[in-house]
Structures are given as C-alpha cells and as structure tokens.
N, C-alpha and C. Protein backbone atom coordinates (compact mmCIF):
# COMPACT_ATOMS: atom_id res chain seq x y z
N UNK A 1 -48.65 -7.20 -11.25
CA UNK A 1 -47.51 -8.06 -11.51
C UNK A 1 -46.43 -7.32 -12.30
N UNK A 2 -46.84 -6.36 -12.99
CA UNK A 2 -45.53 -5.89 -14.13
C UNK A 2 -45.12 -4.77 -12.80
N UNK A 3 -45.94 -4.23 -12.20
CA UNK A 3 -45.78 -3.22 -11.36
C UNK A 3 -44.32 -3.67 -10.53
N UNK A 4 -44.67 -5.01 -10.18
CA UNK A 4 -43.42 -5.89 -9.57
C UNK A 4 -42.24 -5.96 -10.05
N UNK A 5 -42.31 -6.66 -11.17
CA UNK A 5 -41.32 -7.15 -12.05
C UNK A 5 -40.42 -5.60 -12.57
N UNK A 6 -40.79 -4.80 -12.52
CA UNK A 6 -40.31 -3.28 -12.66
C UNK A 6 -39.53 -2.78 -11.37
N UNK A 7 -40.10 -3.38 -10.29
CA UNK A 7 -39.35 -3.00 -9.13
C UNK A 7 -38.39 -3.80 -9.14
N UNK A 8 -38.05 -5.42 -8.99
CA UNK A 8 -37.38 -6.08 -9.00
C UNK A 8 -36.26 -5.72 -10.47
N UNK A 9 -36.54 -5.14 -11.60
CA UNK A 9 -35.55 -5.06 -12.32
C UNK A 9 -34.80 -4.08 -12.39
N UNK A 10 -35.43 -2.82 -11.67
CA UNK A 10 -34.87 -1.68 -10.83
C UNK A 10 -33.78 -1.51 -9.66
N UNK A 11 -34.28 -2.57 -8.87
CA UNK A 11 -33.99 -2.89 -7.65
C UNK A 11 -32.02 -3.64 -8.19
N UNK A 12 -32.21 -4.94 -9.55
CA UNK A 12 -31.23 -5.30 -9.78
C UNK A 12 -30.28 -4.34 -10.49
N UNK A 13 -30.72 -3.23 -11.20
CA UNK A 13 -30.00 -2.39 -11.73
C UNK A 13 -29.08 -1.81 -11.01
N UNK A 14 -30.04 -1.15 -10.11
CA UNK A 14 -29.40 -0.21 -9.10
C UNK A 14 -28.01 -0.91 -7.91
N UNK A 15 -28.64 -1.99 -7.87
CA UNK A 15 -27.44 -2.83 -6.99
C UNK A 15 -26.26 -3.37 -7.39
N UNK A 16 -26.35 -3.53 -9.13
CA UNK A 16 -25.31 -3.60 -9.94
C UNK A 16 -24.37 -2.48 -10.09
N UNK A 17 -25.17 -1.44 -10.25
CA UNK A 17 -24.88 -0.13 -10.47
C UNK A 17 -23.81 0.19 -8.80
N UNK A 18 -24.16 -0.23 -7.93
CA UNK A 18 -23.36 -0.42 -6.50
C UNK A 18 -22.23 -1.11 -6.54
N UNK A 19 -22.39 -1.94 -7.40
CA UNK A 19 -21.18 -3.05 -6.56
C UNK A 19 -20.14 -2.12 -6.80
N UNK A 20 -19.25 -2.81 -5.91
CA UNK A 20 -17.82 -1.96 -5.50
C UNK A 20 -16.91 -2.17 -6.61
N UNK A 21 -16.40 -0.72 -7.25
CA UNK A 21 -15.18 -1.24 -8.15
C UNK A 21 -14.04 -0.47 -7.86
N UNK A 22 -13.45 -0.21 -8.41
CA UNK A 22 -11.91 0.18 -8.13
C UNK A 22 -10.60 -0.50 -7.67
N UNK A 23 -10.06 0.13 -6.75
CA UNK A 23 -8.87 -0.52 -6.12
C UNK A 23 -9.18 -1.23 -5.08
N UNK A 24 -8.70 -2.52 -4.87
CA UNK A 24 -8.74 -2.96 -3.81
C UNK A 24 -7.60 -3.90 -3.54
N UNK A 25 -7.26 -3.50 -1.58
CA UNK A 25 -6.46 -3.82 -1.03
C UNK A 25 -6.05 -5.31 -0.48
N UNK A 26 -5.31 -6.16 -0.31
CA UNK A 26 -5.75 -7.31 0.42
C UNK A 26 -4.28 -8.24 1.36
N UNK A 27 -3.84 -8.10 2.11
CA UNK A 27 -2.87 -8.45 2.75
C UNK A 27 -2.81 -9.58 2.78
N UNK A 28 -1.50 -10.37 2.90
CA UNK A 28 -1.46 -11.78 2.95
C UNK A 28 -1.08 -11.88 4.60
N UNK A 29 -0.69 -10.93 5.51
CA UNK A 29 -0.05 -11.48 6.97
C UNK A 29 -1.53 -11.67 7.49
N UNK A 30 -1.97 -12.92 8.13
CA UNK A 30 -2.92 -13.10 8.89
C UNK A 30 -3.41 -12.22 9.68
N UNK A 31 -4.74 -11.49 10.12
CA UNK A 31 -4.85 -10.45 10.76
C UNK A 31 -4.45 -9.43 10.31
N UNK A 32 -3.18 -8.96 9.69
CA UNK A 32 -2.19 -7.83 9.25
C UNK A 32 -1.86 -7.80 10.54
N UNK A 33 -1.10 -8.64 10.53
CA UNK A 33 0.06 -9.11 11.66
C UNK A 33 1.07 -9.33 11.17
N UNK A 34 2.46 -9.33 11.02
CA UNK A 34 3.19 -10.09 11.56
C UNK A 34 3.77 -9.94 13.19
N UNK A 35 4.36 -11.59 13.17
CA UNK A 35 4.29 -11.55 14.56
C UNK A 35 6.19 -11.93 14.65
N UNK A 36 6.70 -11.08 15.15
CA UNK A 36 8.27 -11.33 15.30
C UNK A 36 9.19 -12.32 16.36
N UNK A 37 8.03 -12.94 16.99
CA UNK A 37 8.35 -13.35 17.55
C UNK A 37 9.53 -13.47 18.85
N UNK A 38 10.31 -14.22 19.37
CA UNK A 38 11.54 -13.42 19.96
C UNK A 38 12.59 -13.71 19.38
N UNK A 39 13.18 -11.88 19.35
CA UNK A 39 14.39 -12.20 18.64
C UNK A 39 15.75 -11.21 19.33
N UNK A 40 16.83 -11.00 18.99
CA UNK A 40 17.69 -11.21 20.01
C UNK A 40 18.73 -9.51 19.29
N UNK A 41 18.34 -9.13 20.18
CA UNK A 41 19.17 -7.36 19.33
C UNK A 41 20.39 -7.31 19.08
N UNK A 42 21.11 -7.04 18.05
CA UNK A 42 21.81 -7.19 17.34
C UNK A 42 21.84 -8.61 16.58
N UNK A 43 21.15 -8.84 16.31
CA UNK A 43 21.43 -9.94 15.70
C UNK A 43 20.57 -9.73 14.52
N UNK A 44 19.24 -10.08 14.86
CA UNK A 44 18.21 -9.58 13.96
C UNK A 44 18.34 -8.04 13.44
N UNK A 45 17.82 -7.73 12.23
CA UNK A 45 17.77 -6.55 11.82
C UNK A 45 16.41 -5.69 11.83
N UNK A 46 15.41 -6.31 12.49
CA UNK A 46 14.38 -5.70 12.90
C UNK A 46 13.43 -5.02 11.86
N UNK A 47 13.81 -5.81 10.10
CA UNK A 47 13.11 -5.26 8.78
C UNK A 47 12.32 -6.67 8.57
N UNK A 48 11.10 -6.22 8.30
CA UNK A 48 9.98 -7.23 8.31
C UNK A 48 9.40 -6.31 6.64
N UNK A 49 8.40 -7.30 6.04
CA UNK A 49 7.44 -6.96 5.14
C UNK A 49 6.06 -7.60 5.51
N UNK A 50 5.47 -6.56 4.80
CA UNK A 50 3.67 -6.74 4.64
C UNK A 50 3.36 -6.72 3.34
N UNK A 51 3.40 -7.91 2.66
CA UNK A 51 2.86 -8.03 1.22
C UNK A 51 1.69 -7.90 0.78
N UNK A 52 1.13 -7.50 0.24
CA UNK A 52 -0.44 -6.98 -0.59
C UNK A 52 -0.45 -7.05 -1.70
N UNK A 53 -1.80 -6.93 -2.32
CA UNK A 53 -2.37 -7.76 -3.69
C UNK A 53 -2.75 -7.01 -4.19
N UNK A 54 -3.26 -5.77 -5.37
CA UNK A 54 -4.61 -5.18 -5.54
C UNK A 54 -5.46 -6.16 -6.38
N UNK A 55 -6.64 -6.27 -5.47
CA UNK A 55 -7.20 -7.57 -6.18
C UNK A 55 -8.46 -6.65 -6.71
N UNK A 56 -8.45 -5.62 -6.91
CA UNK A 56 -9.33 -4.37 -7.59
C UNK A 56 -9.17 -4.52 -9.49
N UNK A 57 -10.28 -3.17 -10.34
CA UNK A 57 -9.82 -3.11 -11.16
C UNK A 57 -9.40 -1.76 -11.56
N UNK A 58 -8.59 -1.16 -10.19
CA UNK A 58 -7.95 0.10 -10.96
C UNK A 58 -6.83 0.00 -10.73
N UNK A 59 -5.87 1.21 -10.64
CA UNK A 59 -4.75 1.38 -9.70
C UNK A 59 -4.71 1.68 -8.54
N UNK A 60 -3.77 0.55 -7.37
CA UNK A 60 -3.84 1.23 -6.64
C UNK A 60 -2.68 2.19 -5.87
N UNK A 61 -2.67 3.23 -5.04
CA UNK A 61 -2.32 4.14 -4.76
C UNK A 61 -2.32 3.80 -3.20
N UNK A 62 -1.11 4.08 -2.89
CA UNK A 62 -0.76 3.94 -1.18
C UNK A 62 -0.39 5.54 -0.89
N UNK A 63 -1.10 6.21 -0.27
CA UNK A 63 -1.05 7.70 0.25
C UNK A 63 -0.39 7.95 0.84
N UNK A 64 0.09 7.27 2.20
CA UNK A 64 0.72 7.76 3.69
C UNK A 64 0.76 5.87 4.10
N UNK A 65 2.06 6.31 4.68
CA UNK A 65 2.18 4.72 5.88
C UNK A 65 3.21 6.10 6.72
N UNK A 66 2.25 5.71 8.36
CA UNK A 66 2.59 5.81 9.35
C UNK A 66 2.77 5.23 10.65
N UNK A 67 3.84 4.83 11.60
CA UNK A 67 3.72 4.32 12.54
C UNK A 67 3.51 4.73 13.64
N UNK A 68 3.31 4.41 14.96
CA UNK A 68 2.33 4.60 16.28
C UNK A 68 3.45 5.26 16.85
N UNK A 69 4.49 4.94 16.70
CA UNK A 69 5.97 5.72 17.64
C UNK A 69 7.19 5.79 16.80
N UNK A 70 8.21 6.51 17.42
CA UNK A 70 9.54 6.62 16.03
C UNK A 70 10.41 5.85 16.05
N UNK A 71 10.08 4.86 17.07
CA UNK A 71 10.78 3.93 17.34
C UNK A 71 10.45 2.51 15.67
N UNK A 72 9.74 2.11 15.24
CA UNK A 72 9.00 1.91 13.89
C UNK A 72 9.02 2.83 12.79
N UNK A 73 9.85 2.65 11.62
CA UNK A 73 10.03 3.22 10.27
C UNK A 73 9.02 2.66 9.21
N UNK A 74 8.36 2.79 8.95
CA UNK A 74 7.59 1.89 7.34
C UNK A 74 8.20 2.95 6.14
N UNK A 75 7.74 2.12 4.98
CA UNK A 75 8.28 2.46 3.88
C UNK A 75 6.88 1.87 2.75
N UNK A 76 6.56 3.16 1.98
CA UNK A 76 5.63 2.97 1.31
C UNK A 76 5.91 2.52 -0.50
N UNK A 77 5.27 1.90 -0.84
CA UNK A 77 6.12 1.89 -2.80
C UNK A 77 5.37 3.61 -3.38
N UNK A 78 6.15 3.72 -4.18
CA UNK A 78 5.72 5.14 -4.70
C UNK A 78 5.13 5.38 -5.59
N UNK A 79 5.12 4.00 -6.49
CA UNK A 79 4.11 3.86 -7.83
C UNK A 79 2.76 3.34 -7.48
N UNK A 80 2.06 3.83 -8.55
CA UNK A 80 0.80 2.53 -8.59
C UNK A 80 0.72 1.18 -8.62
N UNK A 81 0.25 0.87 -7.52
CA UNK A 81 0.20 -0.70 -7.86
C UNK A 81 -1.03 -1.31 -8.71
N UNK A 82 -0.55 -2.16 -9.43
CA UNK A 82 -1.87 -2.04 -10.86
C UNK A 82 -3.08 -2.86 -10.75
N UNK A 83 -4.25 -3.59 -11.25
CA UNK A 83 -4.71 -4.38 -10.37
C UNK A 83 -4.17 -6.08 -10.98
N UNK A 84 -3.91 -6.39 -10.10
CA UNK A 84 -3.60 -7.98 -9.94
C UNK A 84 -2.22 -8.34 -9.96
N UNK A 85 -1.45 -7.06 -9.25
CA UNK A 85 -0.09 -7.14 -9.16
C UNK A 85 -0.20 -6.92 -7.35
N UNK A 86 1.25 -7.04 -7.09
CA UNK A 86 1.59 -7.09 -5.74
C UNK A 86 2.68 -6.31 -5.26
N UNK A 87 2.91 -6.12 -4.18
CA UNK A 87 4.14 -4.89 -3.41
C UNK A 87 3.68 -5.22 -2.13
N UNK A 88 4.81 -4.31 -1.50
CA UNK A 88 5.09 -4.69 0.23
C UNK A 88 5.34 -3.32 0.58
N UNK A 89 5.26 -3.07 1.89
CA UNK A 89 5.53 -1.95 3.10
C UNK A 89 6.40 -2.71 3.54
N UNK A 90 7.26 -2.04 3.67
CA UNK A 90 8.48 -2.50 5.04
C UNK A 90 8.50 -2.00 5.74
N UNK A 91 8.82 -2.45 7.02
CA UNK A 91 8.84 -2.10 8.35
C UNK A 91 9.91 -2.55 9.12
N UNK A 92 11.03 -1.34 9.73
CA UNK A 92 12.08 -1.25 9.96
C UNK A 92 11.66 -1.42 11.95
N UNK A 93 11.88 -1.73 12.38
CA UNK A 93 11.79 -1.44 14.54
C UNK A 93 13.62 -1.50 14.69
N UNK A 94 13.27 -0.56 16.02
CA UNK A 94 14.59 -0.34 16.11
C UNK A 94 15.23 -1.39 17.14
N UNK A 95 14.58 -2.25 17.54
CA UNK A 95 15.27 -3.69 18.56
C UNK A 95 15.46 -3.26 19.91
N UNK A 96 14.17 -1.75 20.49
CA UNK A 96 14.55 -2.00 21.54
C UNK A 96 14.06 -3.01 22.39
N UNK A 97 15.14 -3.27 23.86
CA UNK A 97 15.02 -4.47 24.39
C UNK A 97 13.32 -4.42 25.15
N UNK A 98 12.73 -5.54 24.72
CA UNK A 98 11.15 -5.48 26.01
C UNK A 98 10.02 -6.05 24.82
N UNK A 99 9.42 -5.59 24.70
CA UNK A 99 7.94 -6.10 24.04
C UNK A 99 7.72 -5.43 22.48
N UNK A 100 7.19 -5.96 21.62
CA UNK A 100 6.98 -5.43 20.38
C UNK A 100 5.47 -5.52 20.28
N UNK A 101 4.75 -4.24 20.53
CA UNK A 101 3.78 -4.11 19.89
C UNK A 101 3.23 -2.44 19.33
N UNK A 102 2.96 -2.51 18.26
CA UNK A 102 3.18 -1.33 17.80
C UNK A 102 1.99 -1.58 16.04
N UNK A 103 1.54 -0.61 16.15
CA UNK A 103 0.66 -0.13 14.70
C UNK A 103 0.95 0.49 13.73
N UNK A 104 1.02 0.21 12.60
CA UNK A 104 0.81 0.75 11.13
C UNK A 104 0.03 1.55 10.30
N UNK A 105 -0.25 2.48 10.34
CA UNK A 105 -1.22 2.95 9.65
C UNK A 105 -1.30 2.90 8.16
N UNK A 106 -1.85 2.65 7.28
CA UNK A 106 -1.58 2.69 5.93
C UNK A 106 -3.01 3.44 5.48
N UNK A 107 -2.59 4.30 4.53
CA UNK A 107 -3.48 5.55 3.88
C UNK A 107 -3.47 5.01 2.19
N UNK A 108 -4.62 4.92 1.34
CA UNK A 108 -4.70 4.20 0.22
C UNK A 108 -6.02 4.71 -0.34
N UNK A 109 -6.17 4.35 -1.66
CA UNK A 109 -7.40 4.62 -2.61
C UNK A 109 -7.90 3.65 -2.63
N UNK A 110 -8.34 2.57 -1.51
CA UNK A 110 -8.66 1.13 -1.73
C UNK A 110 -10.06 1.05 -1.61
N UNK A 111 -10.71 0.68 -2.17
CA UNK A 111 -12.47 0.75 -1.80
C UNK A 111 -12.92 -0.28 -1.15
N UNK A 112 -12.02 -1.41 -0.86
CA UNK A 112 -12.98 -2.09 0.31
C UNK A 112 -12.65 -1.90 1.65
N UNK A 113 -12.16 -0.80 2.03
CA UNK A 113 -11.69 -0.91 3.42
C UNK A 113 -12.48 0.37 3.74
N UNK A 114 -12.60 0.73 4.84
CA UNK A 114 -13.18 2.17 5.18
C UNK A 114 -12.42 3.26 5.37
N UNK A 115 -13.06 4.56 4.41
CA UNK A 115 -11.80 5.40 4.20
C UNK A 115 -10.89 5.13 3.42
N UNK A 116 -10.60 4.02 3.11
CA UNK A 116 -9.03 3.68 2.43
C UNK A 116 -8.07 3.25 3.48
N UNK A 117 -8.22 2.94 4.38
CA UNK A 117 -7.25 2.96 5.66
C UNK A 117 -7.17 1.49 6.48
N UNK A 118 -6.19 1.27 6.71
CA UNK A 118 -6.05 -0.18 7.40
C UNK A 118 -4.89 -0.17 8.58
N UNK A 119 -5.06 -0.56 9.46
CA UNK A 119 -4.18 -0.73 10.34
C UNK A 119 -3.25 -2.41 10.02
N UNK A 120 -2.01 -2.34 10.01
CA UNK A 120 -1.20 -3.28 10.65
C UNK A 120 -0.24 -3.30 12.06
N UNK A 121 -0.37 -4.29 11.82
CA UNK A 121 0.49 -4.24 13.30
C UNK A 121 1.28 -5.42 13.60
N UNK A 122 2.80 -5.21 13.76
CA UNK A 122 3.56 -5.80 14.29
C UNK A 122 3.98 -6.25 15.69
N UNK A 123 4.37 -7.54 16.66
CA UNK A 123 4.31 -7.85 17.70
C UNK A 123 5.32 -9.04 17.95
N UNK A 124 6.02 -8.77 19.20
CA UNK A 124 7.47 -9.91 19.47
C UNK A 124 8.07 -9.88 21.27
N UNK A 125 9.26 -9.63 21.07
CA UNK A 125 10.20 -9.61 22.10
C UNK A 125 11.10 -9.40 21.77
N UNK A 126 12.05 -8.64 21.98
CA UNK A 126 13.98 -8.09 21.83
C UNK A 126 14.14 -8.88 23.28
N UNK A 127 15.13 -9.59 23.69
CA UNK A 127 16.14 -9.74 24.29
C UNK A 127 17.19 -9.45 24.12
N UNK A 128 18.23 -9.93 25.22
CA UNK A 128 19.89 -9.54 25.01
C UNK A 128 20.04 -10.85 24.46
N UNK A 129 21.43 -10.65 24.13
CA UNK A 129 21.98 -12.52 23.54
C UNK A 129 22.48 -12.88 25.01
C-alpha cells in the first residue's frame, strides 16, 4: 500500500511538474476566420483584424506573420504582448475581383499551439459596384 501511495504521489508531482506554462495564444475570430464576406472594390479597404489574448503567464512574442500570396499583407505588433493583455494582426488584401480565400501564418512563443504556429485565414468575394 505505501508502495502505491508513492506512485500515485509521484505520478501527481510529475504531472504538475507538466502542466503547460508560459505564453499562450487565443483568438477571438471563430475558427481564426474572418469571413469578409462580399464586398465591392473600391469601396471597401480590404484591412481586417485578428484580435488575440495572451491568456498565458509569460510574455508573449509574435515571431513572423506571413501570408499564402502577395496579394495579402499582415502586420505583426513588435512588442511583447504581456499575459492577460490583448493586440491584433492586421490584414491588408488587395480587392482583387473573384474569391477570397487565402492563409495566415503566424510564428509565436505560444505553448499551446504546436510549434508556436497557427494558421488564420481570411475568406469573401470582391465584386465590381
């Protein structure tokens, strides 16, 4: 029985000793979507945000935001974001006319994601007026 009770208080150490700490990431767009729906070129300005949380207890650190084509600009914050504060990526598309779908890459010190890395992705329609 103590033989037990030694494993089991081992067992809780060690898993404590696991839990995840640091930075962590957490998006408010559903999926890490937004969805642009249709919108009409020149008119719209084709600048969207992706707001995030670090709901961690370190700093966090955004490495790299890259998009899938150059047609999509993002924009990363350059400071630490601290934990239980918030910031956004913006994301610029250039309104060409046809379909919006396109990926985000975002590069980070975030420990609940794998790697640090998360995809977003934006999706719509440009028409003419």
């Amino acid at each position: 029985m103590r033989k037990f009770l030694g494993i089991v208080a081992m067992t809780l150490v060690g898993a404590a000793s696991y839990a995840q700490t640091g930075p962590k990431i957490e998006f408010k767009a559903e999926n890490n979507t937004i969805d642009y729906g249709t919108v009409v070129k020149g008119v719209d300005s084709g600048v969207r945000s992706f707001e995030f949380t670090n709901t961690g207890d370190e700093p966090l650190v955004i490495t790299n935001v890259r998009s899938s084509c150059g047609c999509t600009i993002p924009s990363k914050p350059e400071a630490p974001i601290m934990p239980g504060k918030s910031d956004k990526i913006e994301v610029k598309y250039n309104m060409g006319l046809g379909p919006i779908s396109k990926t985000i890459t975002v590069e980070s010190n975030a420990k609940n994601i794998q790697n640090g890395t998360v995809q977003l992705y934006i999706k719509g329609k440009v028409v003419e007026s």
